[in-house]
PDB file of N, CA and C in Angstrom:
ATOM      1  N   UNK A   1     162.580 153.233-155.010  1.00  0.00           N
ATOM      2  CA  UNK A   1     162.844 153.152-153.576  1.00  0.00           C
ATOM      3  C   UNK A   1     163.857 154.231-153.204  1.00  0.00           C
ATOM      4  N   UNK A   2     164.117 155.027-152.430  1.00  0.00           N
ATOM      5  CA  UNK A   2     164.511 155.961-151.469  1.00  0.00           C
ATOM      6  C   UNK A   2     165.910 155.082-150.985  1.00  0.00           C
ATOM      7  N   UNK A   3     166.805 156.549-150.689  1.00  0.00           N
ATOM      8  CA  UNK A   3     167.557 155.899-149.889  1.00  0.00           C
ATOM      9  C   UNK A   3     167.275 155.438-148.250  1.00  0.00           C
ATOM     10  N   UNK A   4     166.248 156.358-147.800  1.00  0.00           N
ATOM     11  CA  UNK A   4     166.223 156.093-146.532  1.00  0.00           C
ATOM     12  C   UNK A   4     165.537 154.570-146.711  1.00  0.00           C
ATOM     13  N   UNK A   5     164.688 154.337-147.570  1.00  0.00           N
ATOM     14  CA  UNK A   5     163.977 152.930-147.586  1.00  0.00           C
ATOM     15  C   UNK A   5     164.848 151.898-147.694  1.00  0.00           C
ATOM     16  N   UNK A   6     166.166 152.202-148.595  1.00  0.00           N
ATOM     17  CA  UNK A   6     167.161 151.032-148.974  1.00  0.00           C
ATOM     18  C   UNK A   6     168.287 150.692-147.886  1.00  0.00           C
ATOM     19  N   UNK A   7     168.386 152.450-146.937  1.00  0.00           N
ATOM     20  CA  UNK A   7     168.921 151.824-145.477  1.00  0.00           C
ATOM     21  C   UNK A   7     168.252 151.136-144.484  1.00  0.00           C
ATOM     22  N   UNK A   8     166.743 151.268-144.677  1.00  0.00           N
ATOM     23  CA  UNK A   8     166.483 150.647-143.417  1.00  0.00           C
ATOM     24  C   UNK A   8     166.059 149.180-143.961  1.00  0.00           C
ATOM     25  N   UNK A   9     165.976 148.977-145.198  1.00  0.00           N
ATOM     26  CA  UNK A   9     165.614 147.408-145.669  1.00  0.00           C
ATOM     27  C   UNK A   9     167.030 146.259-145.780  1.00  0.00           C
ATOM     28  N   UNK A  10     168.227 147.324-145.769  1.00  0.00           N
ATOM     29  CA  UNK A  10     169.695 146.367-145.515  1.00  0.00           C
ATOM     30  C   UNK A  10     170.182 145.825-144.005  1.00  0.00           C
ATOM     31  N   UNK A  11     169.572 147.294-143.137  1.00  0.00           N
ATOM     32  CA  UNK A  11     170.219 147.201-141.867  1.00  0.00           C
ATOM     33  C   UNK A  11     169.250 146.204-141.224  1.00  0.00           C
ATOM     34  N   UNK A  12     167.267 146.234-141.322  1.00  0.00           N
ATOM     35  CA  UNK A  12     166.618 145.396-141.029  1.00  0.00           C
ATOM     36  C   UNK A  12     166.830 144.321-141.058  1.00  0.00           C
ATOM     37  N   UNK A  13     167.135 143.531-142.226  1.00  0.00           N
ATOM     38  CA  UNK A  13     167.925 141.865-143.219  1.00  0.00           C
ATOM     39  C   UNK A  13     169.222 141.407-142.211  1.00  0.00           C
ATOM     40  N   UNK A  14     170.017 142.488-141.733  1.00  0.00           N
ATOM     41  CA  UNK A  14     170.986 142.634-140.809  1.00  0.00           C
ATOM     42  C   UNK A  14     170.969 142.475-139.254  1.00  0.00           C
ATOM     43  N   UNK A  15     170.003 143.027-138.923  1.00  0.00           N
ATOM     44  CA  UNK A  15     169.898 142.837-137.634  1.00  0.00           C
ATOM     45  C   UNK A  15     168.843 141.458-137.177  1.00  0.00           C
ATOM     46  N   UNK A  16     167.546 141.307-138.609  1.00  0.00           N
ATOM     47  CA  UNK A  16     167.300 139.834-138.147  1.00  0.00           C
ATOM     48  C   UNK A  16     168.321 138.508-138.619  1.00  0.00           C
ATOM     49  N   UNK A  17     169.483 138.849-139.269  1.00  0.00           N
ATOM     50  CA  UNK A  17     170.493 138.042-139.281  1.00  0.00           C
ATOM     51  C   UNK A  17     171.450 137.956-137.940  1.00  0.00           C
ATOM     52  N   UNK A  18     171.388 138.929-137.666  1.00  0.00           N
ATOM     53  CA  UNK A  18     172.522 139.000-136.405  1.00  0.00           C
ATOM     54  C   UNK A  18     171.574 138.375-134.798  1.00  0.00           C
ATOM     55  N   UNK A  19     170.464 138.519-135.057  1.00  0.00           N
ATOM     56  CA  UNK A  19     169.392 138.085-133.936  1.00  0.00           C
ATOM     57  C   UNK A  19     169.847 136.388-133.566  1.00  0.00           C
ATOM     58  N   UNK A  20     169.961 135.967-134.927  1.00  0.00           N
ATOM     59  CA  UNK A  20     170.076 134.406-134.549  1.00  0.00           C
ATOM     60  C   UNK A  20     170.966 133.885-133.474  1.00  0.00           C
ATOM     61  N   UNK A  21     172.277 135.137-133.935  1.00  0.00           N
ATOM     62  CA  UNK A  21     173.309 134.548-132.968  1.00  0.00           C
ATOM     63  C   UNK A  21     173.529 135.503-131.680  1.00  0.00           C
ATOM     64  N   UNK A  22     172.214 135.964-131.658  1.00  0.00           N
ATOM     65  CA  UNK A  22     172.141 136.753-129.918  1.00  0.00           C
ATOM     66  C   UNK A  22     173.019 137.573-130.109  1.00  0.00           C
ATOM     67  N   UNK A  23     172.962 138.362-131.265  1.00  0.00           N
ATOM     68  CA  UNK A  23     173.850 139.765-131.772  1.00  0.00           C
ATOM     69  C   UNK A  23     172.842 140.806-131.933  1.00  0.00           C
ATOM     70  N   UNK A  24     173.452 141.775-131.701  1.00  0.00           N
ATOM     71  CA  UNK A  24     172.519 143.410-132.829  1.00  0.00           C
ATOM     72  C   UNK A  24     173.304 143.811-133.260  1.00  0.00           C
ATOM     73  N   UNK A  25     172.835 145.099-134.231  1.00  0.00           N
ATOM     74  CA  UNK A  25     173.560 146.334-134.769  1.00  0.00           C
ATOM     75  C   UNK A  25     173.273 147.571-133.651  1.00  0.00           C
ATOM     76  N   UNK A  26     174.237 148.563-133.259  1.00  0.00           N
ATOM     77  CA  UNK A  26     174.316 149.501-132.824  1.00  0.00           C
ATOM     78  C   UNK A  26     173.592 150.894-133.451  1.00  0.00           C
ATOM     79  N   UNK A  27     173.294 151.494-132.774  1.00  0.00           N
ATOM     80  CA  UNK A  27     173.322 152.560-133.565  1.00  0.00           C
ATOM     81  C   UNK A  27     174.036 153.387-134.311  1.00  0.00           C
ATOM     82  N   UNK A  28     175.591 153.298-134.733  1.00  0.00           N
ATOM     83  CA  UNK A  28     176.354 153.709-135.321  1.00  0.00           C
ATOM     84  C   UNK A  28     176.871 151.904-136.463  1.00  0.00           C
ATOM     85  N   UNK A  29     176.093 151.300-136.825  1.00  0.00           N
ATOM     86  CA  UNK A  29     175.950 150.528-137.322  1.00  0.00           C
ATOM     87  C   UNK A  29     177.095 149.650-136.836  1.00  0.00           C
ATOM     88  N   UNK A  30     177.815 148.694-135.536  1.00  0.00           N
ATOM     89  CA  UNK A  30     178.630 148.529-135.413  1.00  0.00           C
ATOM     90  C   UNK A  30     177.731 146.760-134.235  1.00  0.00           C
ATOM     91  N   UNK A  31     178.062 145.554-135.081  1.00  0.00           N
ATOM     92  CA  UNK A  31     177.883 144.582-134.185  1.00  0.00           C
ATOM     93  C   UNK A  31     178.241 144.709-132.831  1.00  0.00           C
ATOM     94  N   UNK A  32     177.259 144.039-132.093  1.00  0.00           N
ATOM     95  CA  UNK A  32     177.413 144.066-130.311  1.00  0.00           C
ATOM     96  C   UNK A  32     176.593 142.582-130.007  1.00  0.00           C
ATOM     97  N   UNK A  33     177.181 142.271-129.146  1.00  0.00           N
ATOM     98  CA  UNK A  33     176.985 140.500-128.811  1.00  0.00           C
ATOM     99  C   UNK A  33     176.988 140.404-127.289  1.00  0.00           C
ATOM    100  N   UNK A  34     176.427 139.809-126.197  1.00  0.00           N
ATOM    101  CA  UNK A  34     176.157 139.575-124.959  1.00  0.00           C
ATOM    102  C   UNK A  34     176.753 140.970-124.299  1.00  0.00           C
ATOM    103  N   UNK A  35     175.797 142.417-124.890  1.00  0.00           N
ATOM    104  CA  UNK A  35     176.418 143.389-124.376  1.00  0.00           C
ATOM    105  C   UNK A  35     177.615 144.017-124.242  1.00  0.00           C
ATOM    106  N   UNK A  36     178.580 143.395-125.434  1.00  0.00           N
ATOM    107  CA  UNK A  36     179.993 144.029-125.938  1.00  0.00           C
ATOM    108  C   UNK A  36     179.576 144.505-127.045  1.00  0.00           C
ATOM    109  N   UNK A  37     180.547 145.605-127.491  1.00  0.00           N
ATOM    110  CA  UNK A  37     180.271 146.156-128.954  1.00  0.00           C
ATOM    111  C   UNK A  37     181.663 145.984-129.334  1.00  0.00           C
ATOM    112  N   UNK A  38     181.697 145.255-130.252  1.00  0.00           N
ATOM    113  CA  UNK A  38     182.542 144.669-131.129  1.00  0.00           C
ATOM    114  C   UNK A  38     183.133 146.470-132.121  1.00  0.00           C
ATOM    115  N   UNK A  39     184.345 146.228-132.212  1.00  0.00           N
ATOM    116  CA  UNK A  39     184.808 147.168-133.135  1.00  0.00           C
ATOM    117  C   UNK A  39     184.162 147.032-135.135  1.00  0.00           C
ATOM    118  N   UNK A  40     183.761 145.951-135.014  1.00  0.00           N
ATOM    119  CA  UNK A  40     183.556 145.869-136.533  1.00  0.00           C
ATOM    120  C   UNK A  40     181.957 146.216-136.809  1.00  0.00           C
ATOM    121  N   UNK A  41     182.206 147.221-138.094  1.00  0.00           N
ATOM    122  CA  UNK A  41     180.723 148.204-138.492  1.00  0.00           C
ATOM    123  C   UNK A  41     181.059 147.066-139.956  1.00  0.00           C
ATOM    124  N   UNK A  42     179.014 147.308-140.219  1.00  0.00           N
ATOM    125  CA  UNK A  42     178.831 147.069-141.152  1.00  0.00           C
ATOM    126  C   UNK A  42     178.162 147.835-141.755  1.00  0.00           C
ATOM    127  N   UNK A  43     178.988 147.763-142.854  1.00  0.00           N
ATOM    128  CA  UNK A  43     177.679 149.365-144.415  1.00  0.00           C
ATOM    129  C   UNK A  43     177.518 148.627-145.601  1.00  0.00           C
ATOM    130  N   UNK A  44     176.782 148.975-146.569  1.00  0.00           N
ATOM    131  CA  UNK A  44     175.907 148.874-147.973  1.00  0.00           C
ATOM    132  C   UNK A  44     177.222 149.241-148.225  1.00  0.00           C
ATOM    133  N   UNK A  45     177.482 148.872-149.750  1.00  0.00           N
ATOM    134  CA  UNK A  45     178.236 149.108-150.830  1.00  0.00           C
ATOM    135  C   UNK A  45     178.010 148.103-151.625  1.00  0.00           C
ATOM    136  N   UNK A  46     176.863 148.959-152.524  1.00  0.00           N
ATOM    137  CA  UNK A  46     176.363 148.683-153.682  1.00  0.00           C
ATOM    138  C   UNK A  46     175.179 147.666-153.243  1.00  0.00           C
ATOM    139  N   UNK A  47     175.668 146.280-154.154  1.00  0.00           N
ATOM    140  CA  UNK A  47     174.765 144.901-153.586  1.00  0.00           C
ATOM    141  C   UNK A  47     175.634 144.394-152.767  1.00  0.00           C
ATOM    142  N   UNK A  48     176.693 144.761-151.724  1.00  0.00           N
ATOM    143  CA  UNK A  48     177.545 143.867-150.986  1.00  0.00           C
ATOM    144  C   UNK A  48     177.509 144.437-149.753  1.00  0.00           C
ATOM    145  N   UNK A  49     177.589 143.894-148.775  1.00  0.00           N
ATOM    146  CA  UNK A  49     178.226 144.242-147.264  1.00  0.00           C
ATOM    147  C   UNK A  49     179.538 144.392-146.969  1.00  0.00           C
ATOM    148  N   UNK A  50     179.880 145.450-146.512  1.00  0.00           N
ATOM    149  CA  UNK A  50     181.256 145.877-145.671  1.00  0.00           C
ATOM    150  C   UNK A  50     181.596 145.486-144.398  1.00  0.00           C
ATOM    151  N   UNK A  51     182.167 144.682-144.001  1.00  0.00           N
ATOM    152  CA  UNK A  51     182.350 144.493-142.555  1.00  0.00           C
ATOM    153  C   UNK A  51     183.799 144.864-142.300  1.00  0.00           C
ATOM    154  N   UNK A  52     183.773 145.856-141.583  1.00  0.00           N
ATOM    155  CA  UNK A  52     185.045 146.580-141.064  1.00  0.00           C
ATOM    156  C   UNK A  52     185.627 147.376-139.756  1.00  0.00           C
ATOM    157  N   UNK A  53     186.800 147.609-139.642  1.00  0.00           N
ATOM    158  CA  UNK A  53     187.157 148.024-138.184  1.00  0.00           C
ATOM    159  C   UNK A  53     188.186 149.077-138.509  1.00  0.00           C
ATOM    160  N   UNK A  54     187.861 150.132-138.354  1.00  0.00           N
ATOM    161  CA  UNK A  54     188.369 151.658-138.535  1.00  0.00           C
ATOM    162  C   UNK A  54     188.510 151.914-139.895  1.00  0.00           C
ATOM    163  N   UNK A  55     189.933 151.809-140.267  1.00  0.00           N
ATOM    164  CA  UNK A  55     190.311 152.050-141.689  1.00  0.00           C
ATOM    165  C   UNK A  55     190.523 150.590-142.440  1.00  0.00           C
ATOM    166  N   UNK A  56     190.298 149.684-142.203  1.00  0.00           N
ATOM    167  CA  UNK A  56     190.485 148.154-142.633  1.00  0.00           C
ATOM    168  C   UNK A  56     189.142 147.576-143.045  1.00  0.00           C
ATOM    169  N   UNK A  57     188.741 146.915-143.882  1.00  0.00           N
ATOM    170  CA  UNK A  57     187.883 146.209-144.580  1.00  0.00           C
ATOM    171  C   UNK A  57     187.839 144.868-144.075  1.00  0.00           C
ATOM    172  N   UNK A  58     187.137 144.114-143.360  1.00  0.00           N
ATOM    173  CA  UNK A  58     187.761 142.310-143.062  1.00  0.00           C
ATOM    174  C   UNK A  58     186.817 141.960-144.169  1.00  0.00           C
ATOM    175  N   UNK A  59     185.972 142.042-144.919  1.00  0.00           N
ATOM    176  CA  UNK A  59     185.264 141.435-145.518  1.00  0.00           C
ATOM    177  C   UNK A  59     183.998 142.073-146.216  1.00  0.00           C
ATOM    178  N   UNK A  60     183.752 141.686-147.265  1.00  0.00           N
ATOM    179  CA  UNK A  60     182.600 141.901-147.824  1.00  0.00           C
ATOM    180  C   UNK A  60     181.904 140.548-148.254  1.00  0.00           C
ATOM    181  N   UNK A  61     180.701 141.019-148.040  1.00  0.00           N
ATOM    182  CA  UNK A  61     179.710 139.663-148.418  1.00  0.00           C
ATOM    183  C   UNK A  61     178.578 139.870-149.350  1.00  0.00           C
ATOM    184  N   UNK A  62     177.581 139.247-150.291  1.00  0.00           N
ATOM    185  CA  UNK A  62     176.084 139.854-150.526  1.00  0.00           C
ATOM    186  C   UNK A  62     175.336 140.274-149.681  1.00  0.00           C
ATOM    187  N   UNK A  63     174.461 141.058-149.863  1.00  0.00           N
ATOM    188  CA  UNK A  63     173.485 141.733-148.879  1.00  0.00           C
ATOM    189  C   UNK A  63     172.410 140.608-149.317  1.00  0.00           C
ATOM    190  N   UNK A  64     173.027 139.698-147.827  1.00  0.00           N
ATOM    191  CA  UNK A  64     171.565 138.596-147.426  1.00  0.00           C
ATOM    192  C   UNK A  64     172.114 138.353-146.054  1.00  0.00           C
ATOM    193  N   UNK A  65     171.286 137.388-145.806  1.00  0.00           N
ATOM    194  CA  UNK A  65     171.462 136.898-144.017  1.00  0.00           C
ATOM    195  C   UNK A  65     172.079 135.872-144.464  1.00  0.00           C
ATOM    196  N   UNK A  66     172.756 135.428-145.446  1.00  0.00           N
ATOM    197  CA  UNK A  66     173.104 134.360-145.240  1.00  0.00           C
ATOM    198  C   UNK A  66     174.839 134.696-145.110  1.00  0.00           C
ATOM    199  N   UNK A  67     174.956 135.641-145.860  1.00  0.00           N
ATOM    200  CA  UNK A  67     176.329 136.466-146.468  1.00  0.00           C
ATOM    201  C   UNK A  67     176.583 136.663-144.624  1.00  0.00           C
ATOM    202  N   UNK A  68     175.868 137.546-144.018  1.00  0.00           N
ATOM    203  CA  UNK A  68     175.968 137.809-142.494  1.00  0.00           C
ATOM    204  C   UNK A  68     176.487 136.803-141.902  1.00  0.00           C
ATOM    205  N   UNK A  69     175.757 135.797-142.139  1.00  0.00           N
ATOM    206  CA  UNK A  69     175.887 134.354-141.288  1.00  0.00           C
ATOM    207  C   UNK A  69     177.483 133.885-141.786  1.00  0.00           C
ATOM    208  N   UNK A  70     178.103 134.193-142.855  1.00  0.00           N
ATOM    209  CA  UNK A  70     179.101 133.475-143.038  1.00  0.00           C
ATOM    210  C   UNK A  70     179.890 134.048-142.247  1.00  0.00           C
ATOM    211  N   UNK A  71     179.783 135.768-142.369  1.00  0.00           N
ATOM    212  CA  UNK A  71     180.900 136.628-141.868  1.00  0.00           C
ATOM    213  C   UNK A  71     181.286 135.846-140.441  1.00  0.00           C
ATOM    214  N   UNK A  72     179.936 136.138-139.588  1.00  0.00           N
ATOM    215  CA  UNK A  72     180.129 136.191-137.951  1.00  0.00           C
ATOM    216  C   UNK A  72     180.397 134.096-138.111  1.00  0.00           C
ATOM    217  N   UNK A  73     180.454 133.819-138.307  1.00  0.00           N
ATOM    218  CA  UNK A  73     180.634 132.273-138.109  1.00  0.00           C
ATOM    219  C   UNK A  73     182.010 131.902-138.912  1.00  0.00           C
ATOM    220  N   UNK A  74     182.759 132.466-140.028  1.00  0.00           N
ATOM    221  CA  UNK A  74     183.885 132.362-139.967  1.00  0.00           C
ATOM    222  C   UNK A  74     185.017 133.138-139.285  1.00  0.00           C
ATOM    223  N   UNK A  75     184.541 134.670-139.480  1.00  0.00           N
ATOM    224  CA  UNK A  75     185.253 135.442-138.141  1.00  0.00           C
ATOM    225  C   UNK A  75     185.154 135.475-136.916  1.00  0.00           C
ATOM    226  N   UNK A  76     183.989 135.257-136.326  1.00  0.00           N
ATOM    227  CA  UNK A  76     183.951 135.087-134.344  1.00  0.00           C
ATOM    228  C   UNK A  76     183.565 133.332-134.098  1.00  0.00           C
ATOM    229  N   UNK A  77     183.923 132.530-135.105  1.00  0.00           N
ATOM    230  CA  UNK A  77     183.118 131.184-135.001  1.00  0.00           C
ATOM    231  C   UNK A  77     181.843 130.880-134.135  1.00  0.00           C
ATOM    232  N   UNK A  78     181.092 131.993-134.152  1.00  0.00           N
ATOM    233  CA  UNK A  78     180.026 131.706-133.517  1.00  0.00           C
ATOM    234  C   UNK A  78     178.692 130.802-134.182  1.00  0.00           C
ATOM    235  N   UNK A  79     177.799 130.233-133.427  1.00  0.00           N
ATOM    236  CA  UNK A  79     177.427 129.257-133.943  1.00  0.00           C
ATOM    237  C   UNK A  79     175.475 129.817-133.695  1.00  0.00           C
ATOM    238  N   UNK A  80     174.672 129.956-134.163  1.00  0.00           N
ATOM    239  CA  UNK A  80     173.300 130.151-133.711  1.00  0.00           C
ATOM    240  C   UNK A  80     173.174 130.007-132.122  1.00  0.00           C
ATOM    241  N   UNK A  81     171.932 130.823-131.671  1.00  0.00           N
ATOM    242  CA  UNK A  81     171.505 130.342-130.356  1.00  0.00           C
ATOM    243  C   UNK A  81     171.091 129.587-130.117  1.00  0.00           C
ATOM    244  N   UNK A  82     171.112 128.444-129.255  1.00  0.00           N
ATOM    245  CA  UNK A  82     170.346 127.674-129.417  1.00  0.00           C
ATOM    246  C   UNK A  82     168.555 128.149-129.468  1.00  0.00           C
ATOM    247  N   UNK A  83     167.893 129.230-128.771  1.00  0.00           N
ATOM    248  CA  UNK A  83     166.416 129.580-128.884  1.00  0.00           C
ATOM    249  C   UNK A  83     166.304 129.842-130.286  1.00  0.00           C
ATOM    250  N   UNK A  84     166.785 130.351-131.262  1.00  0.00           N
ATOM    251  CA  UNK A  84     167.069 130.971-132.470  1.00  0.00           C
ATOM    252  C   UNK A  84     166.527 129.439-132.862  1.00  0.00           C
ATOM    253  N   UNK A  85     166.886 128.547-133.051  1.00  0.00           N
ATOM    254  CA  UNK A  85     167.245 127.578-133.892  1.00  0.00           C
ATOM    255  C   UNK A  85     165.932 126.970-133.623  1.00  0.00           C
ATOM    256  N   UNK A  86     165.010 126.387-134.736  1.00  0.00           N
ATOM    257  CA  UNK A  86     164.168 125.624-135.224  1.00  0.00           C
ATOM    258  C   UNK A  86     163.638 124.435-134.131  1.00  0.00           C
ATOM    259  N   UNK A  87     162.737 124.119-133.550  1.00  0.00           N
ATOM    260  CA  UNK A  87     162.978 122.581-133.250  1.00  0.00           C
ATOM    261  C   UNK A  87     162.689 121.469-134.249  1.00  0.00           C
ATOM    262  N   UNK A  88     163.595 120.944-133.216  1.00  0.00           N
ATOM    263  CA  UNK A  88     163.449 119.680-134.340  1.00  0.00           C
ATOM    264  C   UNK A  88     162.110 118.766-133.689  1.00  0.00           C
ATOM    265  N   UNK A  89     161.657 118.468-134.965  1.00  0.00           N
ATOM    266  CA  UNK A  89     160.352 117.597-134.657  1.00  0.00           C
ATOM    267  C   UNK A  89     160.272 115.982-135.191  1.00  0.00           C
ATOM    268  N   UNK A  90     160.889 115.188-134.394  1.00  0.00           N
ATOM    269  CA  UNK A  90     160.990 113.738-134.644  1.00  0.00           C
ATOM    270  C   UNK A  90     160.014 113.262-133.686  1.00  0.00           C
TER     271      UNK A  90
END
């Protein structure tokens, strides 16, 4: 696999992680949420995610949606959208 293949298969995993909670990635790889762009970028390093804001690191996670999901839900306590979210079928 290519690097261009291994950027666009991290940032893809990324942005349908960030979808749930009515987030994207920017084009300078940098979360944005109800049309704010958040100072914190996320990059590859290695098998882990970088989530950071200028010269500061807040976190690294595995490269999954779930690693994503922890970041933005312990740092912005945000919670899924509700459309995002499954119905429930009782």
């Amino acid at each position: 696999m290519s690097k261009a293949d291994d950027l666009k298969t991290w940032r893809n995993m990324v942005v349908s992680a960030l979808a749930v909670y009515g987030a994207s990635l920017t084009s300078d790889d940098r979360i944005q949420r109800l049309g704010t762009v958040t100072g914190v970028y996320v990059k590859p390093k290695g098998k882990r995610l970088c989530f950071g804001a200028d010269k500061h690191i807040l976190a690294t996670t595995p490269q999954t949606a779930e690693g994503v999901a922890q970041f933005v839900e312990k740092f912005w306590f945000w919670k899924p959208s509700p459309a995002a979210e499954p119905a429930d079928e009782t």
